[in-house]
N, C-alpha and C. Protein backbone atom coordinates (compact mmCIF):
# COMPACT_ATOMS: atom_id res chain seq x y z
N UNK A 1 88.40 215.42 26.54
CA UNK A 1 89.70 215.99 26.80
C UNK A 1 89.75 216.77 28.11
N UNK A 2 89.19 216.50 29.09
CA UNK A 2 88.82 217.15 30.42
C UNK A 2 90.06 216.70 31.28
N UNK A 3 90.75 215.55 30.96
CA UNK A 3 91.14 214.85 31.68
C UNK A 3 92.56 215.73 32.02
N UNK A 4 92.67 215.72 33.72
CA UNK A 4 93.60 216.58 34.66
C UNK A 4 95.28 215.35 34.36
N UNK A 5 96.38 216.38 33.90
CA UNK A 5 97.45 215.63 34.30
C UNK A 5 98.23 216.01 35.47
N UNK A 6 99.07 215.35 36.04
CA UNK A 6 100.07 216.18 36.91
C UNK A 6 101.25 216.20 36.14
N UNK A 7 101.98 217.52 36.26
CA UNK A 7 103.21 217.91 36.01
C UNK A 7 104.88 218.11 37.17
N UNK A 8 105.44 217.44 37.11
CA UNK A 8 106.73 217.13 38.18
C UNK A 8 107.96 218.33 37.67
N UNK A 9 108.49 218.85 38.73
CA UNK A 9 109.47 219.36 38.54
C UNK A 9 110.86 218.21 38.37
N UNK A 10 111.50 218.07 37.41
CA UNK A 10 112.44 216.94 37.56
C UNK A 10 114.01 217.39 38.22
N UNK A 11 113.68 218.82 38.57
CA UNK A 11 115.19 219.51 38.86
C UNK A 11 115.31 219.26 40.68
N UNK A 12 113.54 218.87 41.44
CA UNK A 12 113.73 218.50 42.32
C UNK A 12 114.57 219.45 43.10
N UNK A 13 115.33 219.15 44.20
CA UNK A 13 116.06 220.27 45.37
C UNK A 13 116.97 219.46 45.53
N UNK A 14 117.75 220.32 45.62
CA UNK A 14 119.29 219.52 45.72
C UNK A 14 119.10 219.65 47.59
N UNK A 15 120.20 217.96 47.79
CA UNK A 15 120.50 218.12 49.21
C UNK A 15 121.70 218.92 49.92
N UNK A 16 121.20 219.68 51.17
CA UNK A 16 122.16 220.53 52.11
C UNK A 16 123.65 219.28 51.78
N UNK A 17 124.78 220.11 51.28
CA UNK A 17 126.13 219.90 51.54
C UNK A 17 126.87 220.50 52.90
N UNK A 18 127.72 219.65 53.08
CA UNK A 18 128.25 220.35 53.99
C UNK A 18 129.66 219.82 53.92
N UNK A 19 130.61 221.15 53.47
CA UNK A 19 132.10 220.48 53.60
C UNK A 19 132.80 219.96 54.54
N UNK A 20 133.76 218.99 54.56
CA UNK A 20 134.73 218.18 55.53
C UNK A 20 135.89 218.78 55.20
N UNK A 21 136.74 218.43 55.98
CA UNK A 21 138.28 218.73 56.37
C UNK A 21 138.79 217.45 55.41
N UNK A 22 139.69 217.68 54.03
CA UNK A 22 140.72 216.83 53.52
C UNK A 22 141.75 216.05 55.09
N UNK A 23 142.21 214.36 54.80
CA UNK A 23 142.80 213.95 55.78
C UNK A 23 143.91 214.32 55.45
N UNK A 24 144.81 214.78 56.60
CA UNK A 24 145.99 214.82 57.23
C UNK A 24 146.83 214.07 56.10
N UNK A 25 147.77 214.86 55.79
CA UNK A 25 148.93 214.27 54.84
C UNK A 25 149.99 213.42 55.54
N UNK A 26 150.08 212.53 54.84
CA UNK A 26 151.75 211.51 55.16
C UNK A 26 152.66 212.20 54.88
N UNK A 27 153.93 212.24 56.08
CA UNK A 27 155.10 213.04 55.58
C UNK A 27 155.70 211.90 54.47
N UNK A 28 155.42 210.91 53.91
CA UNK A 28 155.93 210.23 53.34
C UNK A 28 155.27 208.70 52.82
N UNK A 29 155.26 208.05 51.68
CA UNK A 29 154.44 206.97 51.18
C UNK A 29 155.47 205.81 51.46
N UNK A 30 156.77 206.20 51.59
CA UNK A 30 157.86 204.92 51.79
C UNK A 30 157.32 203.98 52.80
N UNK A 31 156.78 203.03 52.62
CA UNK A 31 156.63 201.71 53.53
C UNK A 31 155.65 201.92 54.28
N UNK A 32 154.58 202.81 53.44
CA UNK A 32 153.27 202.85 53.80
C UNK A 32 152.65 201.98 52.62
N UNK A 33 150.98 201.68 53.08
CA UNK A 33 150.41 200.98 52.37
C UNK A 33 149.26 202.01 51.68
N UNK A 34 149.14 201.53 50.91
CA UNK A 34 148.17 202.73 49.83
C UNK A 34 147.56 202.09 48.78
N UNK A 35 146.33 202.11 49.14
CA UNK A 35 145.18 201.54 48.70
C UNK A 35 144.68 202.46 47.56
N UNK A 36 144.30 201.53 46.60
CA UNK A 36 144.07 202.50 45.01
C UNK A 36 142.37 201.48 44.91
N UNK A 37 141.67 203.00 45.39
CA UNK A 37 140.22 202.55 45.35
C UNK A 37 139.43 202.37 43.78
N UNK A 38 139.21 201.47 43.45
CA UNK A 38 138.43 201.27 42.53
C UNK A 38 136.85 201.27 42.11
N UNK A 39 136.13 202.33 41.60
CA UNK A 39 135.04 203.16 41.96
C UNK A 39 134.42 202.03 41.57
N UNK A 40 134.40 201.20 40.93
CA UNK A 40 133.15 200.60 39.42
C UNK A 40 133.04 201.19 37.95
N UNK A 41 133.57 202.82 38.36
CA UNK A 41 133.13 203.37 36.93
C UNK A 41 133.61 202.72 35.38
N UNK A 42 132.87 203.51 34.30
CA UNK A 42 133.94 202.66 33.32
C UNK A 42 135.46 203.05 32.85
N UNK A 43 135.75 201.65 32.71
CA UNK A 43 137.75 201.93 32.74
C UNK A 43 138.58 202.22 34.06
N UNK A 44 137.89 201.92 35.46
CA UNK A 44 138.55 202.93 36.54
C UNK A 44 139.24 201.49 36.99
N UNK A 45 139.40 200.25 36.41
CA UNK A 45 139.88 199.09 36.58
C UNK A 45 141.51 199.61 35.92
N UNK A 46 141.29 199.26 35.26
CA UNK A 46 142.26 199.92 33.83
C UNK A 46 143.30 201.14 34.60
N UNK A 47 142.30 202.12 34.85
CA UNK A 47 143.56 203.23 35.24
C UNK A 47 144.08 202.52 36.35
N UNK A 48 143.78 202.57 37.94
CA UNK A 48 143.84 201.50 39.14
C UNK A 48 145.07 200.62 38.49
N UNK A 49 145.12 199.95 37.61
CA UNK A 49 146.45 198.77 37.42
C UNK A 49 147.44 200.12 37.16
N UNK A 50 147.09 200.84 36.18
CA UNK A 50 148.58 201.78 35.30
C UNK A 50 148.96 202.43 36.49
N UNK A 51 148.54 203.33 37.29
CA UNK A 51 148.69 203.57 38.77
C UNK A 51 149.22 202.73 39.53
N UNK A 52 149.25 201.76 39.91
CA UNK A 52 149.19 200.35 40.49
C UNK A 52 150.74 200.18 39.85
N UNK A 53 151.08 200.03 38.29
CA UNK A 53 152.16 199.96 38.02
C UNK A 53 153.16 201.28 38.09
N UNK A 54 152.95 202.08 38.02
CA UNK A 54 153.34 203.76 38.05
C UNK A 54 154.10 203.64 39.49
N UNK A 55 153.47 203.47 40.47
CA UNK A 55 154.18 203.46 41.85
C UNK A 55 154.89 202.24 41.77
N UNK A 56 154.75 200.72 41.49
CA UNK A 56 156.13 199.68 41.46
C UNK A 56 156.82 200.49 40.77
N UNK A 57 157.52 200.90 39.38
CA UNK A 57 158.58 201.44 38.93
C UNK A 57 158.99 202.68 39.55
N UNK A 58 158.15 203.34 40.09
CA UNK A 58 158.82 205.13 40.70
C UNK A 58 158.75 204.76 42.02
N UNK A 59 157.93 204.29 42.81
CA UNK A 59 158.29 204.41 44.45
C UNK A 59 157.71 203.55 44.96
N UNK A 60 158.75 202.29 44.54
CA UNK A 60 158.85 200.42 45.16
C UNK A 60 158.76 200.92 46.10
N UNK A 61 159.18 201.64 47.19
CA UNK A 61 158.84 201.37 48.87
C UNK A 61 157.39 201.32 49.27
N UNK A 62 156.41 201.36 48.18
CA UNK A 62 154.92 201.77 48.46
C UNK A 62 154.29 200.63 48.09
N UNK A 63 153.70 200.10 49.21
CA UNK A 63 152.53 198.72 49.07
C UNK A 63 151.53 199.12 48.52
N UNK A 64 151.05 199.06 47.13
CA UNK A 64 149.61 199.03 46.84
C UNK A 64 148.82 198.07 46.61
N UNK A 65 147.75 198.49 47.03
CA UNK A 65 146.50 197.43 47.00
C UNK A 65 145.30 198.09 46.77
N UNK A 66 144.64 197.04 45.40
CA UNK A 66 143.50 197.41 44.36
C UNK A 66 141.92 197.11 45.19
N UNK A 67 141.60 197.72 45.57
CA UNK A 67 140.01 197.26 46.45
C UNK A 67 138.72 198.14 45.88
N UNK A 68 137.78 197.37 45.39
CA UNK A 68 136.80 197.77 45.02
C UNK A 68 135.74 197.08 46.22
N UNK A 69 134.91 198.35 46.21
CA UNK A 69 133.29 198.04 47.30
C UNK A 69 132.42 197.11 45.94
N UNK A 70 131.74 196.58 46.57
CA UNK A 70 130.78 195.33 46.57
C UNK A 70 130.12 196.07 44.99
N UNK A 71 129.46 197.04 45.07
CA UNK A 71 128.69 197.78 44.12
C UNK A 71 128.41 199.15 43.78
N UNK A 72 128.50 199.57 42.83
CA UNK A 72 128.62 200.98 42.35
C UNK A 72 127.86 201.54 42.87
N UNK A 73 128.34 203.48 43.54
CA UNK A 73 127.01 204.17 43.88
C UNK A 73 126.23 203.41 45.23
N UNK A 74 126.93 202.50 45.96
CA UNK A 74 126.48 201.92 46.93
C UNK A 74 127.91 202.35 48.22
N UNK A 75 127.48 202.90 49.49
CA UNK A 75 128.68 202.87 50.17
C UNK A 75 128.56 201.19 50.87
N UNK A 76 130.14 201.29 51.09
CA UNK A 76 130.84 199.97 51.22
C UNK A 76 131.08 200.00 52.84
N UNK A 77 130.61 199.77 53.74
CA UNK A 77 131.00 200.25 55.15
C UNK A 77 132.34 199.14 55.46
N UNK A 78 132.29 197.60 54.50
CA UNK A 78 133.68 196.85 55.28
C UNK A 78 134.65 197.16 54.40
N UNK A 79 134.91 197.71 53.41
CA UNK A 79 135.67 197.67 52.23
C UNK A 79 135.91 199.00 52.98
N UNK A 80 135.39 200.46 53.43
CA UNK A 80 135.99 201.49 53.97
C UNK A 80 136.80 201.36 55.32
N UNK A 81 136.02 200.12 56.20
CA UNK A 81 136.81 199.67 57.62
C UNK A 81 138.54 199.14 57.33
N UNK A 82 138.44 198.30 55.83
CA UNK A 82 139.39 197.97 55.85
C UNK A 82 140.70 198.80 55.45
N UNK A 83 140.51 199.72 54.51
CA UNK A 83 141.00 200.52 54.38
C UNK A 83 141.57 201.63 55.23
N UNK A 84 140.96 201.76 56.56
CA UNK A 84 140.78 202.42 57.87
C UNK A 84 141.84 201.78 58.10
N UNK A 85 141.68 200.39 58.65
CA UNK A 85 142.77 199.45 58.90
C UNK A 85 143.70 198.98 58.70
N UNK A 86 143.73 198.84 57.90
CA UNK A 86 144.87 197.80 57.25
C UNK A 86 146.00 199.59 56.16
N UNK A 87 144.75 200.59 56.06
CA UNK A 87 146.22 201.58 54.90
C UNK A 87 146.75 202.84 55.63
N UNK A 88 147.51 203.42 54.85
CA UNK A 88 148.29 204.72 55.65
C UNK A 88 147.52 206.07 55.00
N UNK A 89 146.87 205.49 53.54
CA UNK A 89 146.65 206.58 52.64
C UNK A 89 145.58 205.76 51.32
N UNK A 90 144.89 206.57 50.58
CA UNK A 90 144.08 206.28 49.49
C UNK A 90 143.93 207.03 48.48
N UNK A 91 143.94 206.55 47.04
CA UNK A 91 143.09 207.22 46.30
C UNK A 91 142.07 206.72 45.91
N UNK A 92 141.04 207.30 45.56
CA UNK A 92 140.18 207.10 45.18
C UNK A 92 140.10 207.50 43.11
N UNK A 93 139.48 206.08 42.68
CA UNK A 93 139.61 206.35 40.44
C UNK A 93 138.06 206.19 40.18
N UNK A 94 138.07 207.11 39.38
CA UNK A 94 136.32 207.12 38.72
C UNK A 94 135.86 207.05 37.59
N UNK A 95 137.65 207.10 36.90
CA UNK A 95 137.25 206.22 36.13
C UNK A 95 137.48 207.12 35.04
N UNK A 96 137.52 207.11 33.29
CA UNK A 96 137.62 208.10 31.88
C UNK A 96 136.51 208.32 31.11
């Protein structure tokens, strides 16, 4: 019974944060495009449509479009370009 184990801290060190500036608000969503990001999480499909339908019945002037990145917990660098591109505004769902 001599035998040495090693013991791990599993709480590990959290990494330096550093806050950003929220983007710049739209004076308005009318005949902007607005992208309803879809995380992967579970059900964040699900909310994304009711949302998705929520703005056709309350504020038809608003193009939405459902875009999910490639894979969960993975950043998406063309799925964020496009969004850059092609929207006025985003949310981001993670889901229930």
């Amino acid at each position: 019974m001599a035998e040495k184990i090693t013991v791990h801290d599993p709480r590990g060190y959290p990494p330096k944060v550093e806050g950003k500036r929220l983007a710049n608000r739209t004076e308005t969503l009318d005949g902007k495009v607005l992208y309803l990001i879809d995380c992967l999480f579970d059900n964040a499909d699900v909310f994304m449509e009711q949302l998705r339908l929520w703005f056709a019945e309350h504020l038809p002037g608003v193009e939405t479009r459902i875009i999910r990145p490639k894979e969960s917990w993975v950043d998406d660098p063309e799925m964020r370009a496009r969004v850059v591109a092609d929207g006025d505004a985003a949310i981001i769902g993670v889901g229930l």
